[in-house]
Protein backbone atom coordinates (compact mmCIF):
# COMPACT_ATOMS: atom_id res chain seq x y z
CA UNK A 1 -46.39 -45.92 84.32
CA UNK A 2 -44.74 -46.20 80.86
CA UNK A 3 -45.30 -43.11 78.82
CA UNK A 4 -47.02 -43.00 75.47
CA UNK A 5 -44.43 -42.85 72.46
CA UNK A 6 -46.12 -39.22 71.34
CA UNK A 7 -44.74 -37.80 74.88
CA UNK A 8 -41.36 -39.12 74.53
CA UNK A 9 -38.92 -36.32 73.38
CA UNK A 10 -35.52 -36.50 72.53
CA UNK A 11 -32.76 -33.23 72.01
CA UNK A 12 -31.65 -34.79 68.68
CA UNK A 13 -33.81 -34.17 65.35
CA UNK A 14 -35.40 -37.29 64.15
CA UNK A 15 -33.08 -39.09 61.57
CA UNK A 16 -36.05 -41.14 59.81
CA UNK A 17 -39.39 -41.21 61.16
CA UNK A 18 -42.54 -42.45 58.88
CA UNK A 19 -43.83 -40.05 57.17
CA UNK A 20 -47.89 -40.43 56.68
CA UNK A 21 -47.55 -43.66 58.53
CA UNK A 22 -45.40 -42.86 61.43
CA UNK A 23 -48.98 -41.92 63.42
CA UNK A 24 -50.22 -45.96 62.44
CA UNK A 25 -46.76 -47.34 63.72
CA UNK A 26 -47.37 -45.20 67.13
CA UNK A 27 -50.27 -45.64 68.02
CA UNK A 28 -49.11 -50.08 67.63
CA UNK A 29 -46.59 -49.09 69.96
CA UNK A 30 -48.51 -48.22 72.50
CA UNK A 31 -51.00 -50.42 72.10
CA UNK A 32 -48.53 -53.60 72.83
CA UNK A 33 -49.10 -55.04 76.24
CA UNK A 34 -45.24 -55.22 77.21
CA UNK A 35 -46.49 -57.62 79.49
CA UNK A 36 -42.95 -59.12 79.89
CA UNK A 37 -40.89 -56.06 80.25
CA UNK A 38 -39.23 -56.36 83.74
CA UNK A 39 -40.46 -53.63 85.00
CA UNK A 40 -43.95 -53.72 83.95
CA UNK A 41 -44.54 -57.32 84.74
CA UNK A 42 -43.05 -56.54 88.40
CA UNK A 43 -45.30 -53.93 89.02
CA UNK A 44 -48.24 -56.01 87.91
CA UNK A 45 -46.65 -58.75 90.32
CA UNK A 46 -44.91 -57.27 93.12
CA UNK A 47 -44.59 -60.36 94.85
CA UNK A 48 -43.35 -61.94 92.50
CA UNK A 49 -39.56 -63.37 92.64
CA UNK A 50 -36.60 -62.15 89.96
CA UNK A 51 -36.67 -65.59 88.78
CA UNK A 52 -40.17 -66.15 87.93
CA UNK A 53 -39.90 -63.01 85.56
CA UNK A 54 -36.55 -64.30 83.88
CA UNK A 55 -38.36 -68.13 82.91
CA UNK A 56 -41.39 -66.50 81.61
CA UNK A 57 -39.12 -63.71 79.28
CA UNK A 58 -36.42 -66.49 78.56
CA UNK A 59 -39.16 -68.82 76.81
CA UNK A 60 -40.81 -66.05 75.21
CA UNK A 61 -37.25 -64.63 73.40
CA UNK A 62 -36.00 -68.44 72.91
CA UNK A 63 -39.39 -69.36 71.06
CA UNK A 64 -39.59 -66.01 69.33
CA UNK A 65 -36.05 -66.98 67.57
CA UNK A 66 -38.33 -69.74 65.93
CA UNK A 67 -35.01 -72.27 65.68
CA UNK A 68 -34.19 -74.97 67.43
CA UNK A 69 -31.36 -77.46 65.86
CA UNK A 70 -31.23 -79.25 68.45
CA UNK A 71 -28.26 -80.95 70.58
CA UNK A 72 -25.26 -82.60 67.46
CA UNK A 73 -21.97 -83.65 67.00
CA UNK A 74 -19.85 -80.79 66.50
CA UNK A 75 -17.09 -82.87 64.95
CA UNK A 76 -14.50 -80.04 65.61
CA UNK A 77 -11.11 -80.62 63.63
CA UNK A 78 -7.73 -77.79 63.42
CA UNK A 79 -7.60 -77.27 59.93
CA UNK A 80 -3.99 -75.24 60.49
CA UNK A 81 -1.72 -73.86 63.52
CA UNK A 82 0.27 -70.67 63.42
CA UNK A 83 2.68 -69.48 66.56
CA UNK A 84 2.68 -65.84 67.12
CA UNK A 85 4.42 -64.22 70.17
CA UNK A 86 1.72 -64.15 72.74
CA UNK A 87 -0.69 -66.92 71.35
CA UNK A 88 -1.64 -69.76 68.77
CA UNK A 89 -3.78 -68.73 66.00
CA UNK A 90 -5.48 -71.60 65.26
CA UNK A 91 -8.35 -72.11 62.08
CA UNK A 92 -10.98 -74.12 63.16
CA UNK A 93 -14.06 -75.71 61.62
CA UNK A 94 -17.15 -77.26 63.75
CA UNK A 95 -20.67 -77.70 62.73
CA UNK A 96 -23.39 -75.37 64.12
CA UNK A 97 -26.27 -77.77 63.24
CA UNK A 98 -26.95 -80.28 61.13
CA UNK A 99 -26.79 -78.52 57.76
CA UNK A 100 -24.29 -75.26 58.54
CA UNK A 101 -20.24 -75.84 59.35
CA UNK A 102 -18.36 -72.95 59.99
CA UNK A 103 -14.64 -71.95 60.08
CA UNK A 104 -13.68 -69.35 62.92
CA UNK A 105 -10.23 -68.32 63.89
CA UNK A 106 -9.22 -69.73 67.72
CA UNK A 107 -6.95 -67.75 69.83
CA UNK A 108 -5.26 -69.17 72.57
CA UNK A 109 -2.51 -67.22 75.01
CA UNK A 110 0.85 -68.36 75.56
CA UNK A 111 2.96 -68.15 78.96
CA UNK A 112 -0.06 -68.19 81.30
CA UNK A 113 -1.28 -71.25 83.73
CA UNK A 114 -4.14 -73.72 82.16
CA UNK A 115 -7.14 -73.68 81.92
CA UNK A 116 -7.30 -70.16 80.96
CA UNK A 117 -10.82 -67.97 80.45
CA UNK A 118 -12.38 -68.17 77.00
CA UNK A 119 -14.38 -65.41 75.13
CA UNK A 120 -16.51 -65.52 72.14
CA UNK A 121 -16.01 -61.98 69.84
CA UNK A 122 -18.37 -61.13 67.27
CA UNK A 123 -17.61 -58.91 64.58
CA UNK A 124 -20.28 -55.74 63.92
CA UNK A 125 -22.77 -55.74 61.42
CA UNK A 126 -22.07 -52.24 59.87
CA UNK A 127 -19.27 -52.46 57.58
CA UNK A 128 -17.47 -54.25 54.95
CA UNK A 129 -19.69 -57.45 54.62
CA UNK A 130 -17.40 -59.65 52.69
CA UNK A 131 -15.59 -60.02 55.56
CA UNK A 132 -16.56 -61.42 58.58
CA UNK A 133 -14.03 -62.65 61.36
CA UNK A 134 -11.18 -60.69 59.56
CA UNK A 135 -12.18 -57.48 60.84
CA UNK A 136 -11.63 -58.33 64.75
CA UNK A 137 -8.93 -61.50 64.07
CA UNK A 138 -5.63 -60.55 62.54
CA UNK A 139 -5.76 -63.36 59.76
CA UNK A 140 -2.58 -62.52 58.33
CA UNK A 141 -3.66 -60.48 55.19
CA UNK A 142 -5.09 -57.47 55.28
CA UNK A 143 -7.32 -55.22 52.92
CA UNK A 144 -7.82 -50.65 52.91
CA UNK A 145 -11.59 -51.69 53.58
CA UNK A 146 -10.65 -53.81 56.87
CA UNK A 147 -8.17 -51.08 57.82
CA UNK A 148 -9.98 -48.29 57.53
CA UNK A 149 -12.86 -50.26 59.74
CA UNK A 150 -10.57 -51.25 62.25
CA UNK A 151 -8.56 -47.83 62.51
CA UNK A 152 -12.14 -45.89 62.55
CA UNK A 153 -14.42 -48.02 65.46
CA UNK A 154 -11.11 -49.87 66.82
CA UNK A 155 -8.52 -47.73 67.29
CA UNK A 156 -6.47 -49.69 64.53
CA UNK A 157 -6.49 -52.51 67.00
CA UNK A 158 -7.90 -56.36 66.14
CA UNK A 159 -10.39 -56.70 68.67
CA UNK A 160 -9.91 -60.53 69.26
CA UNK A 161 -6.41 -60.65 69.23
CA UNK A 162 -6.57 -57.89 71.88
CA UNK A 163 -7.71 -60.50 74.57
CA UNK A 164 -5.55 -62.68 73.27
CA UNK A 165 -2.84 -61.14 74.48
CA UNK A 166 -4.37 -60.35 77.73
CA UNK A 167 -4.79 -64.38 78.50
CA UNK A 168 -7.89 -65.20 76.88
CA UNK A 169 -9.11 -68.39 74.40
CA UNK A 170 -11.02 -66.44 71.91
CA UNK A 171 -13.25 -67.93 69.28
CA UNK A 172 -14.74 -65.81 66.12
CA UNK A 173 -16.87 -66.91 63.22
CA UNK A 174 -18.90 -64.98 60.98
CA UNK A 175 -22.69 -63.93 61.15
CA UNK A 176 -24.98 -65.64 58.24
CA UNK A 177 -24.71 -63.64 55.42
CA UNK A 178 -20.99 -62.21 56.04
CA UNK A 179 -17.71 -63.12 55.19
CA UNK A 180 -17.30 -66.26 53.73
CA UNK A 181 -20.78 -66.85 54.48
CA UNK A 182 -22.19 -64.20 52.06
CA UNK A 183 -24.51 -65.18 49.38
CA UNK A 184 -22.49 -66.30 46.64
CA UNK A 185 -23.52 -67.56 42.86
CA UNK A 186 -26.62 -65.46 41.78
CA UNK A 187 -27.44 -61.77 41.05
CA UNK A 188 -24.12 -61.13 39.58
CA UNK A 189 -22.11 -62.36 42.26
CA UNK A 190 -19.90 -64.81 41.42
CA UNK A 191 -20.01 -68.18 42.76
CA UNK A 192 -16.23 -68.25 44.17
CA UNK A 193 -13.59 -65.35 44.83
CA UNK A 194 -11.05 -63.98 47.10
CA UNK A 195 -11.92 -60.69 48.15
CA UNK A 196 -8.20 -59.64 49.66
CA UNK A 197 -7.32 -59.98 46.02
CA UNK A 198 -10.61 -57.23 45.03
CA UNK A 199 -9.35 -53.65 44.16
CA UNK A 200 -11.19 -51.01 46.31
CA UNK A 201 -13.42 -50.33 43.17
CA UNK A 202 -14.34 -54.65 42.72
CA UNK A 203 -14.62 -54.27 46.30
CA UNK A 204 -17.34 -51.86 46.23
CA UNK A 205 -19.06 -53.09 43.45
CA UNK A 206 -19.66 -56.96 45.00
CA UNK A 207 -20.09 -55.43 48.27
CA UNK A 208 -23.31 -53.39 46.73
CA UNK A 209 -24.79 -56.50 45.17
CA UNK A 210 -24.23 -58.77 48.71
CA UNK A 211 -25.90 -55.52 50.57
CA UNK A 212 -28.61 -55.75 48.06
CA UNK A 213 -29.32 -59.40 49.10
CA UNK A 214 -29.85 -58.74 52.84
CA UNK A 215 -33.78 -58.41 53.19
CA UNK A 216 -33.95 -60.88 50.71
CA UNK A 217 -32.18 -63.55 52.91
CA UNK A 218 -34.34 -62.72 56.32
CA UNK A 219 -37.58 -63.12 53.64
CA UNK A 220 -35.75 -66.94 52.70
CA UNK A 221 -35.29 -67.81 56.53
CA UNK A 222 -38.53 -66.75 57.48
CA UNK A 223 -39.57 -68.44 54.96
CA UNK A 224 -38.06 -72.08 55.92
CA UNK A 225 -39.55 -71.14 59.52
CA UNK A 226 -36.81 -69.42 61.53
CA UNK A 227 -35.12 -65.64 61.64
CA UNK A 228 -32.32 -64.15 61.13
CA UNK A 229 -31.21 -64.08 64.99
CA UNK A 230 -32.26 -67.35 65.49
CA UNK A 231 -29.68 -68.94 63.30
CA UNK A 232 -27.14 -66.38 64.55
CA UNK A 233 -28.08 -67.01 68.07
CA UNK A 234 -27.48 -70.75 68.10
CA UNK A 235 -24.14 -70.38 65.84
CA UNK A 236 -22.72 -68.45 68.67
CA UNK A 237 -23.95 -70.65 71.33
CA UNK A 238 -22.21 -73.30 69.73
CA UNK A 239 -18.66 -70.92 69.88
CA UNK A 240 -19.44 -71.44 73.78
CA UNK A 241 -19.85 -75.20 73.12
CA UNK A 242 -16.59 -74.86 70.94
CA UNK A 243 -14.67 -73.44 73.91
CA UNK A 244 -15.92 -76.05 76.34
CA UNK A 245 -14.76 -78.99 73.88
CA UNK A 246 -11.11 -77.32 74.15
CA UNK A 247 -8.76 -78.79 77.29
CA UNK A 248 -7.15 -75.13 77.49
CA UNK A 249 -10.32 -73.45 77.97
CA UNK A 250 -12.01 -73.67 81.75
CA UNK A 251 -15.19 -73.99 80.51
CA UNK A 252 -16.57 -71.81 84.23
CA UNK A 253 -15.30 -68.68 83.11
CA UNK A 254 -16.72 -68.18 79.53
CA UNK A 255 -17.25 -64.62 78.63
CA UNK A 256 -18.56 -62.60 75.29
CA UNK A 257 -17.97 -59.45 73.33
CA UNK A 258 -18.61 -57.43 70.11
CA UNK A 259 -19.42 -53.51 69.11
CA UNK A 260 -22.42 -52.77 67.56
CA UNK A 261 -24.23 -55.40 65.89
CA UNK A 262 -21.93 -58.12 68.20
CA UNK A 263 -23.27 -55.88 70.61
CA UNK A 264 -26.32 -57.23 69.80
CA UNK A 265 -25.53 -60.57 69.41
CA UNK A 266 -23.66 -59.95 72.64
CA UNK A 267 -26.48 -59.11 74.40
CA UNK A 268 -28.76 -61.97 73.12
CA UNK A 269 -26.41 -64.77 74.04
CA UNK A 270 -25.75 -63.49 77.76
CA UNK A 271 -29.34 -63.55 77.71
CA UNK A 272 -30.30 -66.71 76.90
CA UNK A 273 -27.07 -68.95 77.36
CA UNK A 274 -26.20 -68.98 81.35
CA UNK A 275 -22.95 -70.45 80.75
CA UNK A 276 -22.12 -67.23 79.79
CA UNK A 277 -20.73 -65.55 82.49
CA UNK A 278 -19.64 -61.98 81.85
CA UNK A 279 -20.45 -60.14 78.62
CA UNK A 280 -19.41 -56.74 77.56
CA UNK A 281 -21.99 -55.18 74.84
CA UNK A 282 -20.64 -52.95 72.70
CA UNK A 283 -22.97 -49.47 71.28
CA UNK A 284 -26.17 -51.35 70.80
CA UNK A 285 -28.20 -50.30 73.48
CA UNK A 286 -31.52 -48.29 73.89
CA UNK A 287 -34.99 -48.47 74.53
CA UNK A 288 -37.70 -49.47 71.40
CA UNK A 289 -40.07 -46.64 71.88
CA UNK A 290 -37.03 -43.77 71.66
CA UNK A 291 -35.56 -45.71 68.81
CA UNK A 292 -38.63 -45.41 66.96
CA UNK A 293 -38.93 -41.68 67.26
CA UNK A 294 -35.54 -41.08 66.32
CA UNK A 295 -33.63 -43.71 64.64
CA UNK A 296 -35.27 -46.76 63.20
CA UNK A 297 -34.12 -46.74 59.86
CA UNK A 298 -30.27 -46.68 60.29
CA UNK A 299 -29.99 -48.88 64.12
CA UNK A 300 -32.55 -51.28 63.61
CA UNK A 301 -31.06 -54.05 61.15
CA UNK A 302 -32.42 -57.48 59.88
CA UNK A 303 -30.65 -59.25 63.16
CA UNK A 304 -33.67 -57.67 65.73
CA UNK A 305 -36.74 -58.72 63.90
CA UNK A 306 -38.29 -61.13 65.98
CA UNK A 307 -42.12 -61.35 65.74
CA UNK A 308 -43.72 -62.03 69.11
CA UNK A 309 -41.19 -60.90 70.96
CA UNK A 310 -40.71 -56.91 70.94
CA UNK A 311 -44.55 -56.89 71.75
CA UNK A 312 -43.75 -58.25 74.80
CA UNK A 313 -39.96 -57.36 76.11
CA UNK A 314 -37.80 -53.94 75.40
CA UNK A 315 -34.26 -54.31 74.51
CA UNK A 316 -33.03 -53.57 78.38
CA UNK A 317 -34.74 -56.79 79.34
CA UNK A 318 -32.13 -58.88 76.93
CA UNK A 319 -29.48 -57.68 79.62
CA UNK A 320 -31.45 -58.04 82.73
CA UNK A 321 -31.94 -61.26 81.57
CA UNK A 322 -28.59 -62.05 81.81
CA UNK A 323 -28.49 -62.05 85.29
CA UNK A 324 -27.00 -62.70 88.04
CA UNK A 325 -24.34 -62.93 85.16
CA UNK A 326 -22.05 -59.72 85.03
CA UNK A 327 -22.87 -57.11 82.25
CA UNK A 328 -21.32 -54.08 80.87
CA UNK A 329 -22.76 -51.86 78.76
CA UNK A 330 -21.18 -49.63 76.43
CA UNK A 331 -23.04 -46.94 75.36
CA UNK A 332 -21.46 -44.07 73.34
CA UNK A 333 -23.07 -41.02 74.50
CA UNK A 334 -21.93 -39.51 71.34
CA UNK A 335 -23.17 -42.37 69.17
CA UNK A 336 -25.24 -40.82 66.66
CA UNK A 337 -27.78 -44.32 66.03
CA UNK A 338 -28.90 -44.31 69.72
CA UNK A 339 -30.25 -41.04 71.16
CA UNK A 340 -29.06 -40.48 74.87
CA UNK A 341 -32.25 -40.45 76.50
CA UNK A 342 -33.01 -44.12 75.14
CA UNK A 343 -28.85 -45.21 77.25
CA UNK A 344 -30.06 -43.65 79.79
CA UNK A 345 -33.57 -44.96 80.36
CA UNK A 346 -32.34 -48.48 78.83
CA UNK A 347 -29.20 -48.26 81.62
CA UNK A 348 -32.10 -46.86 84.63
CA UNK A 349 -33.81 -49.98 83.85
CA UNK A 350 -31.09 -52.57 83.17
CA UNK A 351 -30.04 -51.26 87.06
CA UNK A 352 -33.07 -51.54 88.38
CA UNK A 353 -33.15 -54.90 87.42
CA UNK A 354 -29.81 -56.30 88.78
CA UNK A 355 -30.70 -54.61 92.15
CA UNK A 356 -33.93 -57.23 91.91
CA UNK A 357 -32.10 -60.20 90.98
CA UNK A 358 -30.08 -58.85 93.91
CA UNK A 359 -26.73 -58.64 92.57
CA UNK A 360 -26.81 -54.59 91.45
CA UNK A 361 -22.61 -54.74 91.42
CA UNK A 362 -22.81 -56.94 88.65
CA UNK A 363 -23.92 -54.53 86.29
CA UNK A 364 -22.30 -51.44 84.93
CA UNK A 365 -23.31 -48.56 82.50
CA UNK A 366 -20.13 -47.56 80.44
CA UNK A 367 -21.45 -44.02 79.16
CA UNK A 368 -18.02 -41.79 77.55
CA UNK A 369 -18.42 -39.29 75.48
CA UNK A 370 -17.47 -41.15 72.28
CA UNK A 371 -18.90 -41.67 68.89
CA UNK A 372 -20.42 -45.56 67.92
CA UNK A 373 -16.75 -47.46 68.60
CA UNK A 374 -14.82 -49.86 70.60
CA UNK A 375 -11.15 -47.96 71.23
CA UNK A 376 -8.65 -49.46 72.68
CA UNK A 377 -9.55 -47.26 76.12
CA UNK A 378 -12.79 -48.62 75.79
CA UNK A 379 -10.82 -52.21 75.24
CA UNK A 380 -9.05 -51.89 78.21
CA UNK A 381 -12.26 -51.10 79.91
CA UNK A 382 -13.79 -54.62 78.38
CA UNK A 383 -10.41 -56.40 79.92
CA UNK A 384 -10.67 -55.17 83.07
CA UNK A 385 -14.56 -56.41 83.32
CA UNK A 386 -13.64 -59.32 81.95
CA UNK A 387 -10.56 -59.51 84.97
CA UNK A 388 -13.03 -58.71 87.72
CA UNK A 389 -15.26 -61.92 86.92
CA UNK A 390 -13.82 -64.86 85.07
CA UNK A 391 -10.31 -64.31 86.44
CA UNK A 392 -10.16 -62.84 89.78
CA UNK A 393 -13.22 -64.02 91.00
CA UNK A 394 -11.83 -67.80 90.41
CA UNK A 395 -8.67 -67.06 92.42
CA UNK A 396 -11.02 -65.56 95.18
């Protein structure tokens, strides 16, 4: 039986909790019915089947996105082609739905037989937001802010261009409200400008005025009837639809990564996009009740707020959901946003549900001793997952 939130303890001190109100917030907490949890709901049912559970908490996170743009034209086009030693660096524009086109960088490896594996990367939400896709796709210019991200959670590495080299397609675009998506012409922030060519100082000082906009971008999408994640969601599941479109890409053995908030975004789109086939989340991984004892405040951002839905589910489900699809989770047991009781509760249960979908290899809890990052052991790590199921399993 699922413990009240009051009982729950954790060995860290509390990093934000409530104050006067943190009693109101806990006592909703345990008053939701997490009905859809897997656990829960298979105790309730126990003769029920894996895949009865997975249609009923697929609908309920797909509607509770509140977007749906419905099937389009992407009308892909190559806007310019560089060759680099082990791949193509290609920029790329498609449209996401009827109203947003995006540019993304597209990586694809040379020397190795065709159709090769493709992988959508996402880029984390802490950070510097004016850029997006530059912080995991080696653009050709650099700036101290990207550096010092890259050098700090990556182990000075480009993420994307990492599987490049190790013989995947990779496609990258940049979350709403990033990169050259950020809100632009209003509150100071001027309606056009390069920021490679920002001093660290001009840096700063646009980056504080774009962080200042943040909440008040979810309040305009929920506003025009959608979220934050729903948007996001269906951007990245047209990457996947991207990759398919491209002859060098065996649309089969489509995979996805990111740290942090990609982690997120990682998790959401194994969970609800079954072309997916093998995802590797990156440090965002717990359990809602710990997270609310310990660490809403600085781990929770404007990506997770989906109304109807965490009443219902608990983050592990996202990645149960996901299968019989393979899933790694990365979970820094030195992270200091997730507290490691909530990895290793959210891991028990993420187990417990590939052994009912029957397919408990297909899972695996990455748990080092490392701070919130995505090294390059950890990379390797990410490869070798990625190895196991969209490239040897095909020559198998």
């Amino acid at each position: 039986m699922r413990k009240h939130i009051s009982d729950l303890k954790t060995e860290r001190k509390a990093l934000f909790q409530y104050g006067n109100l943190e009693s109101v917030i806990r006592g909703i907490r345990d008053h939701r019915p997490l009905d859809l949890n897997a656990e829960e709901w298979r105790q309730a049912h126990p003769k029920a089947r894996f895949e009865e559970w997975r249609e009923l908490a697929h609908r309920c996170v797909l509607e509770g996105l509140h977007y749906d743009p419905g099937p389009l034209d992407l009308r892909a086009e190559i806007l310019e082609r560089q060759d680099r030693p082990n791949y193509t660096f290609e920029r790329v524009a498609f449209n996401t739905t009827p109203w947003i086109r995006v540019n993304g960088c597209f990586l694809l490896p040379k020397g190795i037989k065709r159709p090769v594996p493709g992988l959508v990367v996402f880029h984390e939400w802490g950070g510097p937001i004016l850029f997006g896709k530059e912080r995991v796709v080696n653009t050709g210019r650099d700036h101290p802010v990207l550096k010092e991200l890259r050098d700090s959670y990556n182990g000075g590495n480009y993420l994307a261009d990492e599987f490049a080299k190790r013989g995947y397609a990779v496609i990258v675009i940049d979350a709403h409200h990033f990169g050259e998506r950020a809100p632009r012409g209003f509150n100071g922030i001027p309606a056009s400008f390069d920021p490679f060519a920002l001093t660290l100082d001009e840096y700063h000082y646009f980056q504080n005025l774009v962080c200042q906009q943040l909440y008040l971008g979810v309040r305009q999408l929920n506003w025009a009837g959608t979220t934050w994640m729903g948007v996001n969601y269906w951007d990245d599941s047209r990457c996947v639809d991207y990759l398919l479109s491209r002859p060098e890409v065996d649309g089969r053995r489509i995979g996805c990564t990111g740290l942090s908030g990609g982690g997120w975004r990682t998790n959401m789109l194994a969970a609800l996009d079954p072309r997916v086939k093998a995802s590797v989340s990156g440090c965002w991984m717990t359990t809602g009740d710990y997270q609310q004892i310990y660490n809403v405040e600085g781990a929770i951002g404007t990506f997770c707020l989906l109304p109807g839905v965490w009443d219902r589910l608990d983050v592990p489900d996202l990645t149960i959901l996901a299968a019989p699809n393979a899933s790694m989770v990365i979970s820094g047991a030195q992270d200091p946003l997730f507290p490691p009781e909530a990895q290793k509760e959210a891991a028990r249960q993420i187990q417990a549900g590939y052994d009912w979908a029957g397919c408990p290899d297909r899972f695996a809890n990455n748990n080092p001793p490392k701070p919130h990052c995505y090294d390059a052991e950890l990379q390797r790590d990410a490869a070798a997952w990625f190895d196991r199921h969209l490239r040897d399993a095909a020559r198998s």
